[in-house]
N, C-alpha and C. Protein backbone atom coordinates (compact mmCIF):
# COMPACT_ATOMS: atom_id res chain seq x y z
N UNK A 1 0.83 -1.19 0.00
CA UNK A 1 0.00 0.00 0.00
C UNK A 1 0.87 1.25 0.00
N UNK A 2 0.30 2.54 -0.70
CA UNK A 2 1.14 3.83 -0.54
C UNK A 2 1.10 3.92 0.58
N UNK A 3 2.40 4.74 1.09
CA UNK A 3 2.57 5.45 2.51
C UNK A 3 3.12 6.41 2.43
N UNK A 4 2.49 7.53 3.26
CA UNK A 4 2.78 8.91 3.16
C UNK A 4 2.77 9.20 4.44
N UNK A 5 4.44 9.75 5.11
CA UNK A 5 4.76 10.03 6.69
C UNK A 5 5.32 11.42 6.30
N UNK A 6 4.18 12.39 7.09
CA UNK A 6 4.60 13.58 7.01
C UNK A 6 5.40 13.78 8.70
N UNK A 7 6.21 15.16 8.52
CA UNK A 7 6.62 15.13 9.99
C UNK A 7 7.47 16.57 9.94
N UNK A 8 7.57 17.30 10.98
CA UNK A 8 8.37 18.56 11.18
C UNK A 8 7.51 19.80 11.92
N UNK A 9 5.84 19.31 12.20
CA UNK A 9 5.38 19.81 13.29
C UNK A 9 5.34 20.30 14.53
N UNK A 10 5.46 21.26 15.18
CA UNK A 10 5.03 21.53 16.58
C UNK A 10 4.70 22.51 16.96
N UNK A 11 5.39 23.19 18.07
CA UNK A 11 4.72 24.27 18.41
C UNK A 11 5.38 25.57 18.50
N UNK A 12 4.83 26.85 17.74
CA UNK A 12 5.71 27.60 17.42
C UNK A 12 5.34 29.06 17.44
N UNK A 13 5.82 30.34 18.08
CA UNK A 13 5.13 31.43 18.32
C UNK A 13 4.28 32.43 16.75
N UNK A 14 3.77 33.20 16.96
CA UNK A 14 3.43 33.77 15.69
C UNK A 14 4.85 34.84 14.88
N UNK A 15 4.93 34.62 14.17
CA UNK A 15 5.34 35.58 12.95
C UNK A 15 7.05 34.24 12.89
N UNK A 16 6.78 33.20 13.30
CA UNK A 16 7.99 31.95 13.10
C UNK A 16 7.35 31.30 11.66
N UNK A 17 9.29 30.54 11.41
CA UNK A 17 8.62 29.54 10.81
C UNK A 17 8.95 28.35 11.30
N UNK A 18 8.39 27.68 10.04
CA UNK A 18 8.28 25.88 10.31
C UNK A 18 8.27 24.83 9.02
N UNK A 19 9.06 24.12 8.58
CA UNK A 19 8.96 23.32 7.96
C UNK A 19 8.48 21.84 7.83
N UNK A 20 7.88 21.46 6.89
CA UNK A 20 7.24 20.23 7.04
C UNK A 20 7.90 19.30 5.61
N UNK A 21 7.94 18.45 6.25
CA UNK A 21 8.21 17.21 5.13
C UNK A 21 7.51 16.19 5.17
N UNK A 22 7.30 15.66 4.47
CA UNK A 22 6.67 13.95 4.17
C UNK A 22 7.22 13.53 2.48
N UNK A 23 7.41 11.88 3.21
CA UNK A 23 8.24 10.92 2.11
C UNK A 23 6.98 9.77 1.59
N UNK A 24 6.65 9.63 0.13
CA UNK A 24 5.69 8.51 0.14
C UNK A 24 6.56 7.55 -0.35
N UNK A 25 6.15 6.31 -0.07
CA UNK A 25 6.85 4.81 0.00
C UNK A 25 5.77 3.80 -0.77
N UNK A 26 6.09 2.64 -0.70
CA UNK A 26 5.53 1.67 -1.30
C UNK A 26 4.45 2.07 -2.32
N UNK A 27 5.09 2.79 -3.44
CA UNK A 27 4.28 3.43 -4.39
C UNK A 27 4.53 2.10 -5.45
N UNK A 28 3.26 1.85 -6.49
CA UNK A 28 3.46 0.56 -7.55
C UNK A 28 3.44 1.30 -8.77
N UNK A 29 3.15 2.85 -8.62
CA UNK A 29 2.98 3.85 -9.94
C UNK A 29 3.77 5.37 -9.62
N UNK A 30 3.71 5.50 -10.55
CA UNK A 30 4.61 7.06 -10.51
C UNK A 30 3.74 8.34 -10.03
N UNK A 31 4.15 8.80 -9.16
CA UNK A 31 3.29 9.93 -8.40
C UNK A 31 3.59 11.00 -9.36
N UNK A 32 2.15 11.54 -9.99
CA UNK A 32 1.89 12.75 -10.69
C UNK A 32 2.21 14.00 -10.01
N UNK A 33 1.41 13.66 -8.83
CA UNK A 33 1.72 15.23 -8.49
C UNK A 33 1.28 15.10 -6.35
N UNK A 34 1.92 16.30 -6.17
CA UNK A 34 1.58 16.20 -4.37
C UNK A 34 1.42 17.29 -4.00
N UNK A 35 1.19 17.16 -2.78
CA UNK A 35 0.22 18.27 -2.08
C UNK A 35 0.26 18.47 -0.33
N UNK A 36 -0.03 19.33 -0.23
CA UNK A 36 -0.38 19.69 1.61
C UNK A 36 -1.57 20.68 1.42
N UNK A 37 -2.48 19.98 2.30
CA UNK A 37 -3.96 20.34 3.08
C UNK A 37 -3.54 20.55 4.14
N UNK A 38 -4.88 20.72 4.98
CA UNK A 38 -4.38 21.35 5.99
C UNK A 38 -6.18 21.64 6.93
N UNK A 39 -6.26 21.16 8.35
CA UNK A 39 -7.55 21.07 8.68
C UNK A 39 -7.19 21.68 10.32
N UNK A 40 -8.07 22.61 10.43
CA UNK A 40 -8.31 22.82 11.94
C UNK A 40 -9.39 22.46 12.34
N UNK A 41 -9.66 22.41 13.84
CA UNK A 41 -10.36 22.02 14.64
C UNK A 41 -11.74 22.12 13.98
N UNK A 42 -12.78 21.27 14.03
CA UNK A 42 -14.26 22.12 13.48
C UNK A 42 -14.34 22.34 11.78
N UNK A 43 -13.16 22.26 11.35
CA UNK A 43 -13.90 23.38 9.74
C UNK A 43 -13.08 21.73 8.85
N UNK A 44 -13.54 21.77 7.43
CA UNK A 44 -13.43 20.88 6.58
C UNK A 44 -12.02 21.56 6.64
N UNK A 45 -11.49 20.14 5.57
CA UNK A 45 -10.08 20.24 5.11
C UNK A 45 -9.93 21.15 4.18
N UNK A 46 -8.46 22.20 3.64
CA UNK A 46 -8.17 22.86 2.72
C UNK A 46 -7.30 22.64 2.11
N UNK A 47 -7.03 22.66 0.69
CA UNK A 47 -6.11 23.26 0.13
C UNK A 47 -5.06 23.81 0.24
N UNK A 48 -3.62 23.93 1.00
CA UNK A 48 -2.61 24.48 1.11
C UNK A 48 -1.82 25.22 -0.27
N UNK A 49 -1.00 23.94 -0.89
CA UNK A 49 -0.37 23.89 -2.14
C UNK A 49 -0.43 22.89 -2.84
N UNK A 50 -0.26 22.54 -4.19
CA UNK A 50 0.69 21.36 -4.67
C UNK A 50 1.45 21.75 -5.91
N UNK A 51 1.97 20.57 -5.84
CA UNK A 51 2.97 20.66 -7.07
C UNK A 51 2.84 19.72 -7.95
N UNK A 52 3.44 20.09 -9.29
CA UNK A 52 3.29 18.54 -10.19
C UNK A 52 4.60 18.20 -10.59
N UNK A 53 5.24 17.17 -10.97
CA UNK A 53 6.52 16.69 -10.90
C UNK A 53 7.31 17.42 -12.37
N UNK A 54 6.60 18.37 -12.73
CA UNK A 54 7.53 19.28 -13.86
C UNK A 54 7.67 20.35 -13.11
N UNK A 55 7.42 20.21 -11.67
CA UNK A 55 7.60 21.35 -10.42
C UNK A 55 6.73 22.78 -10.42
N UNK A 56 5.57 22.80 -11.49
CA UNK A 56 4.91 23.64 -11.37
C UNK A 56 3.90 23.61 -10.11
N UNK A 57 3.90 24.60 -9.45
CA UNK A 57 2.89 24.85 -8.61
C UNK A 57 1.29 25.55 -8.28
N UNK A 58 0.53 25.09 -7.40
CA UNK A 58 -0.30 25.82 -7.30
C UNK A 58 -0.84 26.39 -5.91
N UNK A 59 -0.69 27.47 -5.88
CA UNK A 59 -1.49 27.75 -3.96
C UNK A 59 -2.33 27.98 -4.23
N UNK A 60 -3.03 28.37 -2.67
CA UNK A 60 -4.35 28.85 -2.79
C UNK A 60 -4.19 30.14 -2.50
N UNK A 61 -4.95 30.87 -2.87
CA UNK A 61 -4.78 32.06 -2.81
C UNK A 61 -4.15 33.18 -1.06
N UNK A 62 -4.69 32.57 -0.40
CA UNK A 62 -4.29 32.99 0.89
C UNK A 62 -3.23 32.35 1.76
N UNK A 63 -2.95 31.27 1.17
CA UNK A 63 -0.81 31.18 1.40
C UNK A 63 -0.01 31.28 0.41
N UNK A 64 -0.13 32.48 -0.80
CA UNK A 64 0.48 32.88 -1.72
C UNK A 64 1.38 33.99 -0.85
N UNK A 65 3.00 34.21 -1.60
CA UNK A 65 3.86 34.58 -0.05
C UNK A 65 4.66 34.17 1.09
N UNK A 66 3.71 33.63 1.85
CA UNK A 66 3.95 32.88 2.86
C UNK A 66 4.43 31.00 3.01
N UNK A 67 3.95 30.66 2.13
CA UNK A 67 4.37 29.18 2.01
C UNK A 67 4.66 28.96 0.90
N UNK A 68 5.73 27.65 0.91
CA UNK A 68 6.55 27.55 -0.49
C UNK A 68 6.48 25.88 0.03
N UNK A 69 6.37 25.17 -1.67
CA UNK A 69 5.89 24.14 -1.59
C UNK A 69 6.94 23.41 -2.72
N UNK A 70 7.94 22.48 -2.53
CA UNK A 70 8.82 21.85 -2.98
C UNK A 70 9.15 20.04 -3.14
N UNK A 71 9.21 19.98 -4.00
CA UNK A 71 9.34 18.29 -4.19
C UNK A 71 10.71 17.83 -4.72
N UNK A 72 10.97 16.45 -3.84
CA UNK A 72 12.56 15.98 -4.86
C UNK A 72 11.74 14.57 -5.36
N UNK A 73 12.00 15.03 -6.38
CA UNK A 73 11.45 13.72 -7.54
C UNK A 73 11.39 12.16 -6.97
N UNK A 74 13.27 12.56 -7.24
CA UNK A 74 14.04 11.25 -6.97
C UNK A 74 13.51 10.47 -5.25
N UNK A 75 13.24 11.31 -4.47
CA UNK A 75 13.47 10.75 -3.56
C UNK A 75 11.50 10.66 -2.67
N UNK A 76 10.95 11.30 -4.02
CA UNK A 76 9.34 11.18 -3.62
C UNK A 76 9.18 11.48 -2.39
N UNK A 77 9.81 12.97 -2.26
CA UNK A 77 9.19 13.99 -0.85
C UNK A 77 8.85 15.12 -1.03
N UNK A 78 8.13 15.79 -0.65
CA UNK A 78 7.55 16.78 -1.05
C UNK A 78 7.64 17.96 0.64
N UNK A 79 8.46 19.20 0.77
CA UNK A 79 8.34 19.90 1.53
C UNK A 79 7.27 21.05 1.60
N UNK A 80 7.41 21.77 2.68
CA UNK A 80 6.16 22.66 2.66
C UNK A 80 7.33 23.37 3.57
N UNK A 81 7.53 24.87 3.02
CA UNK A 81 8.27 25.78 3.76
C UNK A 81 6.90 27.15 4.54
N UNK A 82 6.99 27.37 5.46
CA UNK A 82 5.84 27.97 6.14
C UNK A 82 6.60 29.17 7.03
N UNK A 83 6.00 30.65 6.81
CA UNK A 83 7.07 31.62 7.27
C UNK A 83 5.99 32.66 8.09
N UNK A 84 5.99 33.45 8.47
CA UNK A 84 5.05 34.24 9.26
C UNK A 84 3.82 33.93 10.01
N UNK A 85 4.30 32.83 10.42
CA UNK A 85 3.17 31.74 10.62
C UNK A 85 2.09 32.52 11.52
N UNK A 86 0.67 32.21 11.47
CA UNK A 86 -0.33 33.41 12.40
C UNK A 86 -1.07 32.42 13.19
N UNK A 87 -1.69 32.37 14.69
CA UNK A 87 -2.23 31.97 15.44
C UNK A 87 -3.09 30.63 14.54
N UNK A 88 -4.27 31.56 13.16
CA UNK A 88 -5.05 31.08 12.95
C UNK A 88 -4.49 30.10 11.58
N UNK A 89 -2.87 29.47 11.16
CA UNK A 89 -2.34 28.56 10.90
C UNK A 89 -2.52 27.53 11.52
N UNK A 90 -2.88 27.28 13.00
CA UNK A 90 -3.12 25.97 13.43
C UNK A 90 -3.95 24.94 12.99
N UNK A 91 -3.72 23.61 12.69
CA UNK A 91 -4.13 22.45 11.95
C UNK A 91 -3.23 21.54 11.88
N UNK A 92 -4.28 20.88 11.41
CA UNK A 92 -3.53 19.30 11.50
C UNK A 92 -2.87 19.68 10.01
N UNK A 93 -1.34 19.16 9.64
CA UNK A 93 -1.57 19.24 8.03
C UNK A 93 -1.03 18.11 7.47
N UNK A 94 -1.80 17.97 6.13
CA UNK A 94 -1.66 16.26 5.26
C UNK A 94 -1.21 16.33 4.47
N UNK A 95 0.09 15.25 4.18
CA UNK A 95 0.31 15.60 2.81
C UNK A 95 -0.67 14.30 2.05
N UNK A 96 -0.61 15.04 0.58
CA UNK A 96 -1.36 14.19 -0.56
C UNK A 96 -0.43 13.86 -1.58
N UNK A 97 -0.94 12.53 -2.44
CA UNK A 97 -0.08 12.26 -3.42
C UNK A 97 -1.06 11.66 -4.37
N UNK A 98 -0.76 12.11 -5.73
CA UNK A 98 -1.96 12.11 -6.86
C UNK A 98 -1.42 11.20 -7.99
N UNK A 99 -2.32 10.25 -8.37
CA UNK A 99 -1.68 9.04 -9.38
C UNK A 99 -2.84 9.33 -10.64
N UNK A 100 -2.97 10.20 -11.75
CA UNK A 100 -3.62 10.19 -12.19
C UNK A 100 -4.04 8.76 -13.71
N UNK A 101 -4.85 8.30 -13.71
CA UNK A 101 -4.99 6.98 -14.60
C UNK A 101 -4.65 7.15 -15.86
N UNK A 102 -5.02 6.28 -16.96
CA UNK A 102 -4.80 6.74 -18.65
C UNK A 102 -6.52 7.45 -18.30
N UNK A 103 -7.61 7.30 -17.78
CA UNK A 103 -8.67 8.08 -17.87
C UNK A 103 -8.64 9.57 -17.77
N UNK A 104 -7.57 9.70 -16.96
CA UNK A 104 -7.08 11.22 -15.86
C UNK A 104 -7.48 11.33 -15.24
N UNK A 105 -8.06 10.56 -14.09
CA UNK A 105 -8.86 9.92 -13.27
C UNK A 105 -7.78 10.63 -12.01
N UNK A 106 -8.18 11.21 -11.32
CA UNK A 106 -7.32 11.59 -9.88
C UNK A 106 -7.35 10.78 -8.83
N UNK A 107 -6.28 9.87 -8.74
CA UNK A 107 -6.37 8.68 -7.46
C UNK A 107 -5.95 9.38 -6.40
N UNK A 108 -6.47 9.70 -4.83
CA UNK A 108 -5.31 10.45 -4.04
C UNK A 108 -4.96 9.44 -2.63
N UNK A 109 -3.79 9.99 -2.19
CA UNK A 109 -3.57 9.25 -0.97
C UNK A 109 -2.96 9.77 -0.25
N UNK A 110 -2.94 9.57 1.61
CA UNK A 110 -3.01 10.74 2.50
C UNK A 110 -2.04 10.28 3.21
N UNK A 111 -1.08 11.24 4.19
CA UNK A 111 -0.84 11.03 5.45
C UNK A 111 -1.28 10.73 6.42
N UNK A 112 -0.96 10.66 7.49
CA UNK A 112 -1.90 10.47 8.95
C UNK A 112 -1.80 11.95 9.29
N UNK A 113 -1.16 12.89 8.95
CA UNK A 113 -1.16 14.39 9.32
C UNK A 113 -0.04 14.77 10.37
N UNK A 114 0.41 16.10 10.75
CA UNK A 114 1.37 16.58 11.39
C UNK A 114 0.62 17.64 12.24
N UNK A 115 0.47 18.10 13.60
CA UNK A 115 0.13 19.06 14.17
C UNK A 115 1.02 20.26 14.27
N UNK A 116 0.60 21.40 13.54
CA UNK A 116 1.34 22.79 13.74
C UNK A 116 0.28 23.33 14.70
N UNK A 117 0.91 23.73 15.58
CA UNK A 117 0.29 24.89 16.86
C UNK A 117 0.69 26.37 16.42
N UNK A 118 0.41 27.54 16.29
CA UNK A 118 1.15 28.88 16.31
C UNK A 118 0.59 29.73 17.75
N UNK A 119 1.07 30.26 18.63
CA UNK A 119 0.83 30.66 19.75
C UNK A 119 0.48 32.07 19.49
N UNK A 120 -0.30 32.75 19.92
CA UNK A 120 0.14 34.06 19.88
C UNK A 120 0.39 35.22 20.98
């Protein structure tokens, strides 16, 4: 089965940063493209960043700036650089990894997640 271990979480005052990594493993297909979501307490999951393995990226509009989202091919990890970090950054965050089919069918698969705290 894929496995995706994100890790570089904890707890950290406001206007810090923090980096996150996760490595996926026991892949049987070539990962298209990856990603970090990102869920606090109460509210659905979001959108952070991703990338696709010709290293183009995409944020969402409100961690454009502030987070930078990086992958090494070779070694199928994908970072998440996180800088001015604000109270209301706290969440669990996941990374994703996208296997799209000959349909273009979007297969995805998750971490167990990393807890960032920001204090303020």
């Amino acid at each position: 089965q894929v496995q995706l271990v994100e890790s570089g979480g904890g707890l950290v005052q406001a206007g810090d940063s923090l980096k996150l990594s996760c490595i996926a493993s026991e892949i049987p297909f070539s990962i298209n493209a990856m990603a970090w979501y990102r869920q606090a307490p109460g509210k659905q999951r979001e959108l952070v960043a991703s990338i696709e393995t010709d290293q183009r990226t995409h944020y969402a509009e409100s961690f454009k700036g502030r987070f930078t989202i990086s992958m090494d091919i070779a070694k199928t990890t994908v970072s998440l650089q996180m800088s001015r970090l604000r109270p209301e950054d706290t969440a669990v965050y996941y990374c994703n990894a996208v296997h799209r089919d000959v349909s273009g069918y979007e297969n995805n698969y998750w971490g167990q997640g990393t807890q960032v705290t920001v204090s303020s």
